[in-house]
PDB file of N, CA and C in Angstrom:
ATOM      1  N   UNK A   1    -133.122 -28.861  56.711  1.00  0.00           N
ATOM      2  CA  UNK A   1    -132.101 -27.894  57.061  1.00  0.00           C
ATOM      3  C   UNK A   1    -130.751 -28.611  57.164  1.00  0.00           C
ATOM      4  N   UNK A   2    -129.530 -27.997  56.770  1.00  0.00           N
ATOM      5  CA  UNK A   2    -128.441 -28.120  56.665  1.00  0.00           C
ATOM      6  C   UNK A   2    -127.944 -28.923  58.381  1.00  0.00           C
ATOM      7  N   UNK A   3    -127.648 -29.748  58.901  1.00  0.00           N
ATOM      8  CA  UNK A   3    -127.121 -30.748  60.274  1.00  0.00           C
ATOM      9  C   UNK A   3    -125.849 -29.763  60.479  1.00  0.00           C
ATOM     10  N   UNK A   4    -125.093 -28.923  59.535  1.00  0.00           N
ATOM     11  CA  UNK A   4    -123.706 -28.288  59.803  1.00  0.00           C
ATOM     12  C   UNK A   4    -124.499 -26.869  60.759  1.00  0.00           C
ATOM     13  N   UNK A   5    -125.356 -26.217  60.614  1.00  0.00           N
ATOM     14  CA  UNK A   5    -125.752 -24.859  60.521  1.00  0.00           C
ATOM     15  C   UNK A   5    -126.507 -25.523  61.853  1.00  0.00           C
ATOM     16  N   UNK A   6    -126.608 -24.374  62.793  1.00  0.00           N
ATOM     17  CA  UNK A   6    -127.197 -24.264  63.932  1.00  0.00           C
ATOM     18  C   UNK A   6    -127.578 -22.824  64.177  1.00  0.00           C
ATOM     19  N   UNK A   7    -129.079 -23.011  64.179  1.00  0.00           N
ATOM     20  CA  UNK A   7    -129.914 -21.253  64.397  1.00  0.00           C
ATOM     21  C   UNK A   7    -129.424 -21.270  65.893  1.00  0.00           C
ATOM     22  N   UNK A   8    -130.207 -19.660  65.753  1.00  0.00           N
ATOM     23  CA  UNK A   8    -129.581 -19.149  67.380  1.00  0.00           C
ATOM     24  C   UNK A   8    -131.308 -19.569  68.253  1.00  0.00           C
ATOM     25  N   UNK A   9    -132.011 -19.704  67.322  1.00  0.00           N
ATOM     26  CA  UNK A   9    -133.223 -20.588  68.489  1.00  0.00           C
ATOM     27  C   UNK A   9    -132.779 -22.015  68.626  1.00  0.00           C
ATOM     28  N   UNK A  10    -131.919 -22.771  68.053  1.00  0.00           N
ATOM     29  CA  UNK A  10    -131.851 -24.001  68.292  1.00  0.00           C
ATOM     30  C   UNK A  10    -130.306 -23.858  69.582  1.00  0.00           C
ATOM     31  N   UNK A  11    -129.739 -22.435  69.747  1.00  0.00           N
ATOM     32  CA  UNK A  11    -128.697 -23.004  70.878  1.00  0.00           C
ATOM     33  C   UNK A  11    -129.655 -22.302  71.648  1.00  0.00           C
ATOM     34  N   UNK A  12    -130.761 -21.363  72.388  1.00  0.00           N
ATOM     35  CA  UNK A  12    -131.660 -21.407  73.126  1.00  0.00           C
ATOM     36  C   UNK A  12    -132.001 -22.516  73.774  1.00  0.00           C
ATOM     37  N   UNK A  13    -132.390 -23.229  72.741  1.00  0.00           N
ATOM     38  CA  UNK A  13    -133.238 -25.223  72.788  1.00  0.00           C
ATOM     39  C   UNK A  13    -131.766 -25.706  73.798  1.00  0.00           C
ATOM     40  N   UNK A  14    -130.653 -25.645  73.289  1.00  0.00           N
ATOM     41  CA  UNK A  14    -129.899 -26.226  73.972  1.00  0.00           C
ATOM     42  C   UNK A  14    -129.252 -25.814  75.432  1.00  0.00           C
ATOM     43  N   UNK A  15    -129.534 -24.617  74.945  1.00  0.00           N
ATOM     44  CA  UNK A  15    -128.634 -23.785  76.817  1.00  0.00           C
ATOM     45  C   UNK A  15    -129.856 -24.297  77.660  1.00  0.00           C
ATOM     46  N   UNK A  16    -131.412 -24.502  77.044  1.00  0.00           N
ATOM     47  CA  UNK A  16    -132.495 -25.141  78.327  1.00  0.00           C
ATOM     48  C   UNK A  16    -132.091 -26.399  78.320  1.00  0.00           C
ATOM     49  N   UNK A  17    -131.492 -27.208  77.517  1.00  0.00           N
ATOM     50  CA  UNK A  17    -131.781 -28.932  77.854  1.00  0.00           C
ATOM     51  C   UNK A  17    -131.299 -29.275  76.563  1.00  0.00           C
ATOM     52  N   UNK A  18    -129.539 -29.567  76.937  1.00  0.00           N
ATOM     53  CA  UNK A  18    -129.237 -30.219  76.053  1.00  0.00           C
ATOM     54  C   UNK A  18    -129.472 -31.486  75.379  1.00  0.00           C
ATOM     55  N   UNK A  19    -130.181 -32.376  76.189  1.00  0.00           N
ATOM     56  CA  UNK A  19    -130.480 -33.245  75.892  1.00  0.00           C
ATOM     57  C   UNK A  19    -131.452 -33.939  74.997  1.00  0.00           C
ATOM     58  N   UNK A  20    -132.783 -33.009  75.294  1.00  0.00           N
ATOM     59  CA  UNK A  20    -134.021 -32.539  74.368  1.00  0.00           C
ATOM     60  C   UNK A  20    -133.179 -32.404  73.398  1.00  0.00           C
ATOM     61  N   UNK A  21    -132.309 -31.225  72.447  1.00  0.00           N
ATOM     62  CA  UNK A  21    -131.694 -30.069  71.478  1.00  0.00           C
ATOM     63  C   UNK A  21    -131.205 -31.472  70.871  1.00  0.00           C
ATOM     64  N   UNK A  22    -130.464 -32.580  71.618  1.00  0.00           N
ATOM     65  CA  UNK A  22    -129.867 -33.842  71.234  1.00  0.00           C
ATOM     66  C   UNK A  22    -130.789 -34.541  70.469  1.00  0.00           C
ATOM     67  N   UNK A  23    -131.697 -35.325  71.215  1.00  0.00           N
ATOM     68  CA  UNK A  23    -132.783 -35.619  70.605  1.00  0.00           C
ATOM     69  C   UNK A  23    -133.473 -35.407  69.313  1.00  0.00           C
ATOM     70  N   UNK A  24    -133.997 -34.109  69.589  1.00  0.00           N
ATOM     71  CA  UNK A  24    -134.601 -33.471  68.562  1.00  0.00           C
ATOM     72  C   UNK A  24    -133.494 -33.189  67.166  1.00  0.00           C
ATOM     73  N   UNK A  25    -132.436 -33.191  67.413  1.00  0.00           N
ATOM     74  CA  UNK A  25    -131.736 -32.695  66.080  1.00  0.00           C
ATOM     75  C   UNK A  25    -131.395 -34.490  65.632  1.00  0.00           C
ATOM     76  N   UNK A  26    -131.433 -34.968  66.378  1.00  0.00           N
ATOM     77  CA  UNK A  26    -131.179 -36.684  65.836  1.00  0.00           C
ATOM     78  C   UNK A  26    -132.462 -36.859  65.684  1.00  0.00           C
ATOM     79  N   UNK A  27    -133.745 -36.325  65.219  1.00  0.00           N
ATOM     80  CA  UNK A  27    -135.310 -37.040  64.687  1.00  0.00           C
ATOM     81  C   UNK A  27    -135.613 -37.895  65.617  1.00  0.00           C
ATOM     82  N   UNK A  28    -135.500 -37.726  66.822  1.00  0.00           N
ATOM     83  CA  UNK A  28    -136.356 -38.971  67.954  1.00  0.00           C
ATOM     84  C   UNK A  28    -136.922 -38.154  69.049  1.00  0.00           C
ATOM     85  N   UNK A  29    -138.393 -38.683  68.608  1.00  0.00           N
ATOM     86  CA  UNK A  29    -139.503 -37.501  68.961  1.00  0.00           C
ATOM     87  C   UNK A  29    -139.795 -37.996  70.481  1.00  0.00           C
ATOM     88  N   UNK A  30    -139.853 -37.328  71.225  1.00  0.00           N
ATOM     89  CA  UNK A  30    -139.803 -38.201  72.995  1.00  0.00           C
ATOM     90  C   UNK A  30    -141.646 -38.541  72.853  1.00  0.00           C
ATOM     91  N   UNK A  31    -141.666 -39.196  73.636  1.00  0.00           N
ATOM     92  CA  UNK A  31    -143.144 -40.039  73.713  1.00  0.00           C
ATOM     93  C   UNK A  31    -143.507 -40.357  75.183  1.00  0.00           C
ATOM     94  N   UNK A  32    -145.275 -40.129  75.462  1.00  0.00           N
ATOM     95  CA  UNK A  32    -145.447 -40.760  76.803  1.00  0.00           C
ATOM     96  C   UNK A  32    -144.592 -40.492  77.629  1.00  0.00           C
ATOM     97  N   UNK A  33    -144.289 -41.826  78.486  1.00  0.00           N
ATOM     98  CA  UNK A  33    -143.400 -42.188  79.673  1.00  0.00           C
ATOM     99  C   UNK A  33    -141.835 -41.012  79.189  1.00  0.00           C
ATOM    100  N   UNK A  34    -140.972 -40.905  78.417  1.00  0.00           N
ATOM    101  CA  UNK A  34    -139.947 -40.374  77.847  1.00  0.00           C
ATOM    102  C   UNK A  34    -140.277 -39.048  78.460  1.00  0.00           C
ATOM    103  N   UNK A  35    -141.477 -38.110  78.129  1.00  0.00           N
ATOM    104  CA  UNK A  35    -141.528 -36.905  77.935  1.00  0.00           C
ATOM    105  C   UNK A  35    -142.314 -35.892  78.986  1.00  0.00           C
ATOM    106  N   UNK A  36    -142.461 -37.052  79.783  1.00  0.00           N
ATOM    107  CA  UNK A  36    -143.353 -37.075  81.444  1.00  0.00           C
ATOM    108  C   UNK A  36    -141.836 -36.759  82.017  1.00  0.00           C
ATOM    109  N   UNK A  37    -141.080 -38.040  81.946  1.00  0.00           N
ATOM    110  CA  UNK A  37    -139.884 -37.946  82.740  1.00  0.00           C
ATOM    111  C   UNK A  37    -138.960 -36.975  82.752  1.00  0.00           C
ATOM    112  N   UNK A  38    -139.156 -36.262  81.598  1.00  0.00           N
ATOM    113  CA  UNK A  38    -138.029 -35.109  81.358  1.00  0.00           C
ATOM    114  C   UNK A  38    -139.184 -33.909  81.600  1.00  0.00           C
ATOM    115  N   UNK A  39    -140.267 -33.432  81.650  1.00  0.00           N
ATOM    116  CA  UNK A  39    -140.833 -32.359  82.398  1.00  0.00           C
ATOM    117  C   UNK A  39    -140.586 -32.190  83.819  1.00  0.00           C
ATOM    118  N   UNK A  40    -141.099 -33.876  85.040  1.00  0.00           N
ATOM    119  CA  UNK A  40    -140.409 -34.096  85.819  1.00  0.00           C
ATOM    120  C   UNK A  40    -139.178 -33.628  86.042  1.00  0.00           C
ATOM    121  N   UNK A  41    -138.176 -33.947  85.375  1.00  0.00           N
ATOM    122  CA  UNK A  41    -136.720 -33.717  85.269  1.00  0.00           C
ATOM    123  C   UNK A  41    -137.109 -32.171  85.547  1.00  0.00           C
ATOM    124  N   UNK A  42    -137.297 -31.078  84.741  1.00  0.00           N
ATOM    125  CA  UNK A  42    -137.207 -30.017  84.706  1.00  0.00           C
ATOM    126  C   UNK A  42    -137.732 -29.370  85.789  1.00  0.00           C
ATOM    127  N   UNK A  43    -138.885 -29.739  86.403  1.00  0.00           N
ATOM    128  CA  UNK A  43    -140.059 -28.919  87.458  1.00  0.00           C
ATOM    129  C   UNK A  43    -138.660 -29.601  88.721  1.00  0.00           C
ATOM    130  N   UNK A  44    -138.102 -30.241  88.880  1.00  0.00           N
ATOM    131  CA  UNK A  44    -137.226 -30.761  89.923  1.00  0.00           C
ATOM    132  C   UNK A  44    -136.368 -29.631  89.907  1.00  0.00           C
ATOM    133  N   UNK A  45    -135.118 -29.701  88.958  1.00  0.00           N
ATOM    134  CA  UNK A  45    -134.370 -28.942  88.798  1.00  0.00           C
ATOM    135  C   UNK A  45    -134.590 -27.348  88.893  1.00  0.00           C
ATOM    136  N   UNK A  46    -135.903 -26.847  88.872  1.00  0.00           N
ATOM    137  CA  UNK A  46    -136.210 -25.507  89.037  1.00  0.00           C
ATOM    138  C   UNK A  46    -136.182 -25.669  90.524  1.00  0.00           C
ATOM    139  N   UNK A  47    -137.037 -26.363  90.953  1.00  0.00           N
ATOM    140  CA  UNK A  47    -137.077 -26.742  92.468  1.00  0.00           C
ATOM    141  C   UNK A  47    -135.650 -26.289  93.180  1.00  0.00           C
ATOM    142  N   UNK A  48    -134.749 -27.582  92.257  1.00  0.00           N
ATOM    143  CA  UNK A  48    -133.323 -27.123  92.801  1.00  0.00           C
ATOM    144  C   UNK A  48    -132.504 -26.143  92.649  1.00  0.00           C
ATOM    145  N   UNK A  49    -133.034 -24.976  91.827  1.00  0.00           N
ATOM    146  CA  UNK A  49    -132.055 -23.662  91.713  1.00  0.00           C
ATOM    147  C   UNK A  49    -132.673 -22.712  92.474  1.00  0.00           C
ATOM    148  N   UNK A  50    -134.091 -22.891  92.805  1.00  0.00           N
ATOM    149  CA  UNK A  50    -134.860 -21.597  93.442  1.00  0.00           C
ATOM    150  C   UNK A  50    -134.181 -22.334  94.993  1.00  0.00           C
ATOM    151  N   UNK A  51    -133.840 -23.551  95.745  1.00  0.00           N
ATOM    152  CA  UNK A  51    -133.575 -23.384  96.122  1.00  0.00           C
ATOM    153  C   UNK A  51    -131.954 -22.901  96.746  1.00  0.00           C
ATOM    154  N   UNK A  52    -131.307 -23.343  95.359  1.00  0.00           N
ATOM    155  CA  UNK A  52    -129.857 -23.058  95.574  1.00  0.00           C
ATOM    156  C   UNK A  52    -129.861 -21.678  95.638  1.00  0.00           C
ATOM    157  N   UNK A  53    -130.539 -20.628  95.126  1.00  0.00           N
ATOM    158  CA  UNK A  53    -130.682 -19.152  94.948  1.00  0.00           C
ATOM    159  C   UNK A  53    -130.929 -18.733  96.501  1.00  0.00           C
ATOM    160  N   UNK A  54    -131.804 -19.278  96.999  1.00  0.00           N
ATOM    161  CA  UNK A  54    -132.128 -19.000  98.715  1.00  0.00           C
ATOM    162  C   UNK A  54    -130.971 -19.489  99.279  1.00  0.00           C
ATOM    163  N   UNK A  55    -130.057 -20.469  99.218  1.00  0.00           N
ATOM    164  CA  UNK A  55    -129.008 -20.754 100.131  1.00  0.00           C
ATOM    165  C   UNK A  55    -128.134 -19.629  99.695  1.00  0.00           C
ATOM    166  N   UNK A  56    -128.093 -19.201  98.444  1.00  0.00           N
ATOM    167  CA  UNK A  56    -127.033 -18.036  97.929  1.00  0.00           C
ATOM    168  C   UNK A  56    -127.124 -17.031  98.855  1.00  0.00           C
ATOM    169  N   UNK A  57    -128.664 -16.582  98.916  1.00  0.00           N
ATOM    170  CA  UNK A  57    -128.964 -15.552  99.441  1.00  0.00           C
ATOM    171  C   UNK A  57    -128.469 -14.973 101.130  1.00  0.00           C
ATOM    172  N   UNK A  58    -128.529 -16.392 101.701  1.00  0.00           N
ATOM    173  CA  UNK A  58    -128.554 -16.284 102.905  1.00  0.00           C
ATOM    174  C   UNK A  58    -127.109 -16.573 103.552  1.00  0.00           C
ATOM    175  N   UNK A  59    -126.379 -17.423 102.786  1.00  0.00           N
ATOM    176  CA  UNK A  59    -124.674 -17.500 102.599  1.00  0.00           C
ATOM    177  C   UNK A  59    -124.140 -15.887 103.050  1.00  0.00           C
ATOM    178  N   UNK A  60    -124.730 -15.225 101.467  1.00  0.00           N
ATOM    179  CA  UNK A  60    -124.172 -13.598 101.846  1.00  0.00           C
ATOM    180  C   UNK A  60    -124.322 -13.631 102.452  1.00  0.00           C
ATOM    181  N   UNK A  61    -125.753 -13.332 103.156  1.00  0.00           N
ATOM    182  CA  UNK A  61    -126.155 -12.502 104.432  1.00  0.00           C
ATOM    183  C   UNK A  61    -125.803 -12.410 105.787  1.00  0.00           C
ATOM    184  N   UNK A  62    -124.752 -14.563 105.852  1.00  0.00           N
ATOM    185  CA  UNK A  62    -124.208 -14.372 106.619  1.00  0.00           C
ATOM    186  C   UNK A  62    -122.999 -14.245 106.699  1.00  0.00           C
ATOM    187  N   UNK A  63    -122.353 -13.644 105.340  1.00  0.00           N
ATOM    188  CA  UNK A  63    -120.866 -13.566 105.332  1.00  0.00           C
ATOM    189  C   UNK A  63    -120.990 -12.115 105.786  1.00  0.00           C
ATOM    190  N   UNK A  64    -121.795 -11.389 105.112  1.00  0.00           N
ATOM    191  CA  UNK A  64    -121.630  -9.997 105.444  1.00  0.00           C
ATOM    192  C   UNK A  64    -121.823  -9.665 106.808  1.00  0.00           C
ATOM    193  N   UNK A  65    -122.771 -10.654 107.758  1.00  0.00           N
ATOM    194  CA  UNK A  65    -122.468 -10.268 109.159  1.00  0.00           C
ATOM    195  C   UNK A  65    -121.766 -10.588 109.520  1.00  0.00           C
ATOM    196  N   UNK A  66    -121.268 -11.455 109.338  1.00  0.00           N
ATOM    197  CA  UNK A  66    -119.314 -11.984 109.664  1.00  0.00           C
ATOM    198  C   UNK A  66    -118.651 -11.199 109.371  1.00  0.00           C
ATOM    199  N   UNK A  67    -118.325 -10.459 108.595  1.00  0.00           N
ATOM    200  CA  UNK A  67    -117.247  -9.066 107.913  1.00  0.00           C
ATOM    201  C   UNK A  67    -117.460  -7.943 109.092  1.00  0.00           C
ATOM    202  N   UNK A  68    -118.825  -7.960 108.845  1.00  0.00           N
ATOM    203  CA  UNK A  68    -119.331  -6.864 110.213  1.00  0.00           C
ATOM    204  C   UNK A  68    -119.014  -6.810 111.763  1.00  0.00           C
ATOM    205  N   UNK A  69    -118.844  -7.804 112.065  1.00  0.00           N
ATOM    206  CA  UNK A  69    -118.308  -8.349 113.156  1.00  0.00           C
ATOM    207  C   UNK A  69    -117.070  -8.715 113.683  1.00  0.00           C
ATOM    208  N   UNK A  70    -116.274  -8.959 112.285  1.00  0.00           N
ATOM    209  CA  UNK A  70    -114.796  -8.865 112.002  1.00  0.00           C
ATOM    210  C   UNK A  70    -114.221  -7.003 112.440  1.00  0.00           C
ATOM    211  N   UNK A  71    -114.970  -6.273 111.594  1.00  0.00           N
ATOM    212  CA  UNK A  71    -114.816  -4.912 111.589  1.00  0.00           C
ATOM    213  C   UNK A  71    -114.987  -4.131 112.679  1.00  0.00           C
ATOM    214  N   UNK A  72    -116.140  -4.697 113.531  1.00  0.00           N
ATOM    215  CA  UNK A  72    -116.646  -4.173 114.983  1.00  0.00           C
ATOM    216  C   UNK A  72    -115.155  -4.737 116.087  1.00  0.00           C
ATOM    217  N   UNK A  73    -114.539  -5.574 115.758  1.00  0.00           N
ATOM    218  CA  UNK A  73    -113.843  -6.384 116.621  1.00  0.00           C
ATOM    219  C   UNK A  73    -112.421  -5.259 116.222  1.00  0.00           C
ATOM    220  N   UNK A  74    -111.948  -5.549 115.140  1.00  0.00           N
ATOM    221  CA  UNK A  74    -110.852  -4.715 115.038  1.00  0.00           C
ATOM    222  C   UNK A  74    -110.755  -3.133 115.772  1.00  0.00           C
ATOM    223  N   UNK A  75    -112.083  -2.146 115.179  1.00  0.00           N
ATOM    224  CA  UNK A  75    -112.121  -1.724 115.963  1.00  0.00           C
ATOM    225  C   UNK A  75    -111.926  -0.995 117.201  1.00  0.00           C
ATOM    226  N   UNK A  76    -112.782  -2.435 117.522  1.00  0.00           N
ATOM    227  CA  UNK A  76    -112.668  -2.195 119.365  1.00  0.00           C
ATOM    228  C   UNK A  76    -111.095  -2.452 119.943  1.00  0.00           C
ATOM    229  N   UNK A  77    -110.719  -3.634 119.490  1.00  0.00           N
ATOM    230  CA  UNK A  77    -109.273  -3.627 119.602  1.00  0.00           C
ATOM    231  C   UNK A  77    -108.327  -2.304 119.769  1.00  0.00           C
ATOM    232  N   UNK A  78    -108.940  -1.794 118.202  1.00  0.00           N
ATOM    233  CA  UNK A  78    -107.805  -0.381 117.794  1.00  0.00           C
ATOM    234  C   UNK A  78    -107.820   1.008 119.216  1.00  0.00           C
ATOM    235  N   UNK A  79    -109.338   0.184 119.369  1.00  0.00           N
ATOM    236  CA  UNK A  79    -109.723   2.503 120.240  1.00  0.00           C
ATOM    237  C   UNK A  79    -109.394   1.315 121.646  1.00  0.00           C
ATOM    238  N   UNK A  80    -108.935  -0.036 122.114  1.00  0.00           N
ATOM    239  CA  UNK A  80    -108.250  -0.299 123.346  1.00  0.00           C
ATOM    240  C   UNK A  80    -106.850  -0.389 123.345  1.00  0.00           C
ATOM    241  N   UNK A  81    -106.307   0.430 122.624  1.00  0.00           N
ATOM    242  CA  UNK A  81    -104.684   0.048 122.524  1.00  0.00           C
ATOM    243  C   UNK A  81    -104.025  -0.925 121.496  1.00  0.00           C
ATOM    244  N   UNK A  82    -104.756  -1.901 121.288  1.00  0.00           N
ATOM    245  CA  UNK A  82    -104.476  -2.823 120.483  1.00  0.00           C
ATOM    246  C   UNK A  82    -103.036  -3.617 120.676  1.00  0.00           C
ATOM    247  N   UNK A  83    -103.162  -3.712 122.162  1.00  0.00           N
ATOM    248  CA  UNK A  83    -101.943  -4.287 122.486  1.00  0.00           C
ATOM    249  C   UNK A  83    -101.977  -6.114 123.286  1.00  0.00           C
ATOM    250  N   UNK A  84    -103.220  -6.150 123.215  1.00  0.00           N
ATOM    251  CA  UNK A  84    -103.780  -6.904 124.089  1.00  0.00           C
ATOM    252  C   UNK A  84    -103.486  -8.484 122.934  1.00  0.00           C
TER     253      UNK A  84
END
């Protein structure tokens, strides 16, 4: 195949692991120890987004009770005069 031309399964290959997509389009086939380390690599990195996704989650959850609490405060302020 043409090295200029890039299928749309080979930028797939690359949006997962550019590095593999690197590899593989330069003919160097990973081996053993090489191809352990980069599954590794990957089962980590899932590790690290499922947990970055839970810190996401819970970030909101506590911004939005912060807003809520912002809102309860004003408020109370407003229906005491709001002079205070």
């Amino acid at each position: 195949m043409n090295k200029s031309v890039i299928t749309a399964s080979e930028i797939g290959e690359y949006a997962y692991c550019a590095k593999a997509w690197h590899l593989r389009r330069s003919g160097v086939a990973p081996r053993g120890a090489q191809l352990h380390e980069g599954t590794a690599f990957h089962e980590q990195h899932g590790e690290w987004t499922a947990q970055a996704a839970q810190w996401e989650g819970a970030a909101r959850r506590l911004f939005g009770l912060a807003f809520l609490l912002l809102c309860l405060l004003v408020l109370y302020w407003l229906l005491n005069g709001g002079t205070r």
